[in-house]
N, C-alpha and C. Protein backbone atom coordinates (compact mmCIF):
# COMPACT_ATOMS: atom_id res chain seq x y z
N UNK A 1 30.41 -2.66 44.15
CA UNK A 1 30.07 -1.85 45.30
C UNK A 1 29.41 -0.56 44.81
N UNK A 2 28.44 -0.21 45.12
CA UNK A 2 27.50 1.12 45.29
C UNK A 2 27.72 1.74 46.30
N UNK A 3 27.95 3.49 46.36
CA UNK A 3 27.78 4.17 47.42
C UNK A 3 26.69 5.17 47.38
N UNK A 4 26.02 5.30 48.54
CA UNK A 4 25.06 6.05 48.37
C UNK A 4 24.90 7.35 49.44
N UNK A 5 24.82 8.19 48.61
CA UNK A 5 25.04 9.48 50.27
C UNK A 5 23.51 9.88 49.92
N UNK A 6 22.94 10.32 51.22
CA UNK A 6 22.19 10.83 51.02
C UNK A 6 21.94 12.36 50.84
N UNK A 7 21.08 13.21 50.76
CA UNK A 7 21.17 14.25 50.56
C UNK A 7 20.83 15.15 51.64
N UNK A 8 20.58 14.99 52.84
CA UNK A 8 19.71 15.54 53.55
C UNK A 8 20.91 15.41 54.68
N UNK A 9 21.76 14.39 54.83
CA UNK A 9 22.86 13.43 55.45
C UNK A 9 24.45 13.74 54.84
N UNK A 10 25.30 14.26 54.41
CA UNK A 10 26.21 14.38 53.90
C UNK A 10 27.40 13.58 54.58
N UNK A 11 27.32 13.45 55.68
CA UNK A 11 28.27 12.92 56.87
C UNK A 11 27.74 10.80 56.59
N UNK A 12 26.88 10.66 56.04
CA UNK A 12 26.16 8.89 55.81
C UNK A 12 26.35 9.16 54.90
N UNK A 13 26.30 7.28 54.66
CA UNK A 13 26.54 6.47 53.18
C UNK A 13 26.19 5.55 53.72
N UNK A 14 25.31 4.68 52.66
CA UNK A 14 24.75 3.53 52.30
C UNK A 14 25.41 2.81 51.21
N UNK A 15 26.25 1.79 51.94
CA UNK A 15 27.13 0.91 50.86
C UNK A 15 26.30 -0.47 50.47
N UNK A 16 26.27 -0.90 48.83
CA UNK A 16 25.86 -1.85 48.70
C UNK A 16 26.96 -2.65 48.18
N UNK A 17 26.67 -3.93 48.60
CA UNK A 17 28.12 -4.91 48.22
C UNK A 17 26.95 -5.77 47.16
N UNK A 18 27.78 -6.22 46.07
CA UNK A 18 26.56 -7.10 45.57
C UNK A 18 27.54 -8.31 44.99
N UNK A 19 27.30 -9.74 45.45
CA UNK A 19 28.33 -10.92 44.84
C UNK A 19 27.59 -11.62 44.22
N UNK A 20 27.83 -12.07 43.04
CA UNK A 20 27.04 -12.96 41.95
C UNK A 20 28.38 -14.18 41.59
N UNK A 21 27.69 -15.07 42.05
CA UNK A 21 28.23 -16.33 41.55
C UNK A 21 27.38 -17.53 40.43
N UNK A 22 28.41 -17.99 39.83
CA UNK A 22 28.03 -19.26 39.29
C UNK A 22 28.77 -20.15 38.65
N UNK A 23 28.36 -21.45 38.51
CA UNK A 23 29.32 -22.37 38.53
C UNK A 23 29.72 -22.45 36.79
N UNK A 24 30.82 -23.31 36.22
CA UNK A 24 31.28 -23.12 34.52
C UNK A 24 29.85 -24.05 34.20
N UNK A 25 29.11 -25.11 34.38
CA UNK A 25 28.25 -25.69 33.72
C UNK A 25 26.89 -24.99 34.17
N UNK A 26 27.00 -23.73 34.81
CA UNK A 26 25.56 -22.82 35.08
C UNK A 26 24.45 -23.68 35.57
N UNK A 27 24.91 -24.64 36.12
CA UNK A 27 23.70 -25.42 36.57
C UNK A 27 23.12 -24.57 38.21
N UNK A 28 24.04 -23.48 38.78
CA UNK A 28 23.86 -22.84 40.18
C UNK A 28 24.41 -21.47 39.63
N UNK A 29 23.53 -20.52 40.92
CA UNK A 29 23.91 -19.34 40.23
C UNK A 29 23.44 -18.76 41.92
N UNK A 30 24.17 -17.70 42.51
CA UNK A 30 23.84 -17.22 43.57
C UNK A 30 24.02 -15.73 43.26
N UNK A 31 23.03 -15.35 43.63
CA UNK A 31 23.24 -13.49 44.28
C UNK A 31 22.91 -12.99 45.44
N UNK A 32 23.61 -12.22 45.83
CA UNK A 32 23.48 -11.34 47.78
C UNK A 32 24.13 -10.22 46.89
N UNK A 33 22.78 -9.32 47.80
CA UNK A 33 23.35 -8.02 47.89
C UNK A 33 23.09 -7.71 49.53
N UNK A 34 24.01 -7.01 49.84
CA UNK A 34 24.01 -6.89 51.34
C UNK A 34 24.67 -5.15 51.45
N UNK A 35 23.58 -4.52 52.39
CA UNK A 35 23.77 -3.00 52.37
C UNK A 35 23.81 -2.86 53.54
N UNK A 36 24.67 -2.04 54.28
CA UNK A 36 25.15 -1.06 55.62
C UNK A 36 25.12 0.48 55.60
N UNK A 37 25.01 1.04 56.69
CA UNK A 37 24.78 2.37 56.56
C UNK A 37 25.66 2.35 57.61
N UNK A 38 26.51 4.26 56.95
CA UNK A 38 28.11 4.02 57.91
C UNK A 38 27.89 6.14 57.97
N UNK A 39 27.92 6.18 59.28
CA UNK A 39 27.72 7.42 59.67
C UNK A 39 29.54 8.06 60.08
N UNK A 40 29.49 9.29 59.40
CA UNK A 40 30.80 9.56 59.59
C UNK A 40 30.36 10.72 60.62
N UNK A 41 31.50 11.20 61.86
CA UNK A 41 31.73 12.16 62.69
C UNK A 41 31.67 13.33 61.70
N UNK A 42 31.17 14.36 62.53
CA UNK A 42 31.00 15.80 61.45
C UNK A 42 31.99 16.24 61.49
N UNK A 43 33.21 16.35 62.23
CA UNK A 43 34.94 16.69 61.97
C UNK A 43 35.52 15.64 61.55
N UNK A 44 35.38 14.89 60.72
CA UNK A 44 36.09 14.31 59.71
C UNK A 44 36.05 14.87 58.53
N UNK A 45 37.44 14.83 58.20
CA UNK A 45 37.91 15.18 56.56
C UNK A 45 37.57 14.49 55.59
N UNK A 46 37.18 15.40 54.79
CA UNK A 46 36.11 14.78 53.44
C UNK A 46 37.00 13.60 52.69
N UNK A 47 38.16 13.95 52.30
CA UNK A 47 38.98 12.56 52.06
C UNK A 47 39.13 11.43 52.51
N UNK A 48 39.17 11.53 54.10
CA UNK A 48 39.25 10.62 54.86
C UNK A 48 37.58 10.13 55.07
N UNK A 49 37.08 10.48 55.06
CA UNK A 49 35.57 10.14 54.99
C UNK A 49 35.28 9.43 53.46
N UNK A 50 35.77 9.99 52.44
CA UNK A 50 35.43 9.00 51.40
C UNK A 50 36.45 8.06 50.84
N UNK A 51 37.42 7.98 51.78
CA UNK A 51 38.47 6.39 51.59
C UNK A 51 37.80 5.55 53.04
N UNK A 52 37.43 5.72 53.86
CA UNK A 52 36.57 5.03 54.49
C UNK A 52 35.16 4.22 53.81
N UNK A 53 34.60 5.26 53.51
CA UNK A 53 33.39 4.69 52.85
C UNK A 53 33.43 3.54 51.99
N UNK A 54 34.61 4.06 51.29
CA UNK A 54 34.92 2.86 50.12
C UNK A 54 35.61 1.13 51.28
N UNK A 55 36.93 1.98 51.76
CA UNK A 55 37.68 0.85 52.24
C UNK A 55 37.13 0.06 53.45
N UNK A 56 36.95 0.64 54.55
CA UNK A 56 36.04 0.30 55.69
C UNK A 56 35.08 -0.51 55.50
N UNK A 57 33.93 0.36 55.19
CA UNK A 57 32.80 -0.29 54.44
C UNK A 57 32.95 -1.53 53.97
N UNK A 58 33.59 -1.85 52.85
CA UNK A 58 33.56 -3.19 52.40
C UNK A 58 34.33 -4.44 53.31
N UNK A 59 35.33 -4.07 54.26
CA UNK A 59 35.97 -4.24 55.02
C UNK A 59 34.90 -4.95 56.11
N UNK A 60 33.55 -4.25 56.54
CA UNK A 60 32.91 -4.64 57.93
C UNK A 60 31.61 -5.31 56.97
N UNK A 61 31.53 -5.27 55.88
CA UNK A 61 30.29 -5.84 54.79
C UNK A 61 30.85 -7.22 54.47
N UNK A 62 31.87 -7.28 54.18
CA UNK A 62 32.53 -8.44 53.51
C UNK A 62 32.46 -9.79 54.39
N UNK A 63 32.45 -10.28 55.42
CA UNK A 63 32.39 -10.90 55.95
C UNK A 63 31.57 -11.56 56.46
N UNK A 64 30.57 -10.60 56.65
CA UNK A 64 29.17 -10.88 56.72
C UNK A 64 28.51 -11.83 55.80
N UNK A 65 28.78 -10.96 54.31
CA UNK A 65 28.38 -11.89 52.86
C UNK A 65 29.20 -13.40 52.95
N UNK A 66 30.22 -12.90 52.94
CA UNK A 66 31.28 -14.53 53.57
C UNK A 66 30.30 -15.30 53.76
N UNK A 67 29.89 -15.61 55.33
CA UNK A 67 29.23 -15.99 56.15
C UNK A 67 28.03 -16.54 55.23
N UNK A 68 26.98 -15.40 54.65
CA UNK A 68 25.74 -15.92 54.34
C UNK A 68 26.04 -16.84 53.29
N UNK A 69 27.15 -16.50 52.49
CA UNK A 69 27.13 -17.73 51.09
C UNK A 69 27.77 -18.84 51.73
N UNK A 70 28.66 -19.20 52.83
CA UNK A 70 29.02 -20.38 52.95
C UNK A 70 27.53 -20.84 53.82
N UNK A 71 27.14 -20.51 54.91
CA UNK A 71 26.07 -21.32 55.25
C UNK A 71 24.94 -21.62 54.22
N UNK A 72 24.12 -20.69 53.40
CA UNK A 72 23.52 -20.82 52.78
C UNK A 72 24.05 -21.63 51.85
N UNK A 73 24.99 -22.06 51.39
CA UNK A 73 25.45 -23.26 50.39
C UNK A 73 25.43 -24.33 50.80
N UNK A 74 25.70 -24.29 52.19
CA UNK A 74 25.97 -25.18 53.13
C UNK A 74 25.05 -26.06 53.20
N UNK A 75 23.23 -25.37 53.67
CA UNK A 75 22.55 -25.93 53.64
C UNK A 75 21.46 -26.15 52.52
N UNK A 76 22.09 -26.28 51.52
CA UNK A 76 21.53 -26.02 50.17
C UNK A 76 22.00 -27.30 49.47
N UNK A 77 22.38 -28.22 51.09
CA UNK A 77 22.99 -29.86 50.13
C UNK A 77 24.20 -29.51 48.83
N UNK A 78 24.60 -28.74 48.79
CA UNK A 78 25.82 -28.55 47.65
C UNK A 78 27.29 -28.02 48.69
N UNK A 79 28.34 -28.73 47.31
CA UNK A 79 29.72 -27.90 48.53
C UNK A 79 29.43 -26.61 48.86
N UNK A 80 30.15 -26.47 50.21
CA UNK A 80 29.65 -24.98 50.65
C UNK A 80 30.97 -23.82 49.41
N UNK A 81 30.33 -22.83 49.55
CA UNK A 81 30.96 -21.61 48.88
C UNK A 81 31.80 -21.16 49.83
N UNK A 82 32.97 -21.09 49.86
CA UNK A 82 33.75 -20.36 50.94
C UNK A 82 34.81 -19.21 49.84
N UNK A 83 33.99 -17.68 50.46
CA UNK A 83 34.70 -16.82 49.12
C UNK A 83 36.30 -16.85 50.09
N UNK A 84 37.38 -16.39 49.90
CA UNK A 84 39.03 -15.87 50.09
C UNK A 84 38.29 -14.73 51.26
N UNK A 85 39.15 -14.65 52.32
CA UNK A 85 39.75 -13.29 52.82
C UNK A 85 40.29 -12.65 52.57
N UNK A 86 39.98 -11.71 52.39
CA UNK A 86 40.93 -10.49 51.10
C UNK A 86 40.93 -8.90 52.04
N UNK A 87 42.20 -8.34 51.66
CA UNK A 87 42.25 -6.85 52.39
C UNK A 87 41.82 -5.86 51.62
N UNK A 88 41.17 -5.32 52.27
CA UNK A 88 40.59 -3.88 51.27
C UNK A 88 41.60 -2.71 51.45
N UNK A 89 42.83 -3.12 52.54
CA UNK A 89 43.03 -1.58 52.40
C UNK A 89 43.84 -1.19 51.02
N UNK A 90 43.82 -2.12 49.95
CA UNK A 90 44.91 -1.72 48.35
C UNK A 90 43.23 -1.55 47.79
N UNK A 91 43.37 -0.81 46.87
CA UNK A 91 42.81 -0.13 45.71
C UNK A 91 42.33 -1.73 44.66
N UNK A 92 43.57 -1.94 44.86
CA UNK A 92 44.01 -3.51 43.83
C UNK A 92 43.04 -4.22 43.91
N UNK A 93 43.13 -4.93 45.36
CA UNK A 93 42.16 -5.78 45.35
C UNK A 93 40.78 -5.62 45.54
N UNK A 94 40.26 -4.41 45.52
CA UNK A 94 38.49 -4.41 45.40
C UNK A 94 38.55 -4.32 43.62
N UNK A 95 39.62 -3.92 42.89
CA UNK A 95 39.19 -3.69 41.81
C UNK A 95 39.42 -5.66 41.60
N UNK A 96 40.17 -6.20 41.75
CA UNK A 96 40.17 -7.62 41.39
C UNK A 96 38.87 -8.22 41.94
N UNK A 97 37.94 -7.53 42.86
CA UNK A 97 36.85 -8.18 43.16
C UNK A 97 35.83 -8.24 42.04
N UNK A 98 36.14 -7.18 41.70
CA UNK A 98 34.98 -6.44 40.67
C UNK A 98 35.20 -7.21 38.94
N UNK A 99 36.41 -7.44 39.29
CA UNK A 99 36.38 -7.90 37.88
C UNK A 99 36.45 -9.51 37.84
N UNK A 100 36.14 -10.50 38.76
CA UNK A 100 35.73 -11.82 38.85
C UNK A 100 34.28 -12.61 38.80
């Protein structure tokens, strides 16, 4: 995951999710990167604004990507890819994302 604030914008972020797959005999190999832009209220607390960004974010991104790798596998004549539903709100498990 990438976050991106802009500079002009302090209250936005541009999250990139990026999933790379491939199979043990590398004969298939998939990548999506899929980016959202997440506008925070100007009375929100800067903490709470950047555990959102992180947790949220991947939270309303994640599913989406879901979606595109199982259909797109789907119709790609191969078993479809169906990634786990997983909770973002632990620390834990985005870092277990990251390291698969």
């Amino acid at each position: 995951m990438e976050r991106r604030f802009l500079e002009e914008d302090k209250r936005f972020v541009e999250v990139v999710l990026n999933i790379s797959l491939e199979d043990k005999n590398k004969d298939f190999s998939f990548f999506l990167s899929i980016k959202g832009g997440f506008q925070a209220h100007e009375n929100m607390p800067e903490d709470l604004f950047q555990t959102m960004s992180k947790q949220n974010a991947l939270a309303i991104l994640y599913p989406f990507a879901r979606a595109i790798i199982t259909n797109y596998t789907a119709q790609a004549n191969i078993p479809p890819i169906i990634l786990p539903a997983l909770s973002f709100a632990e620390q834990k498990e985005i870092e277990e994302i990251k390291s698969k």
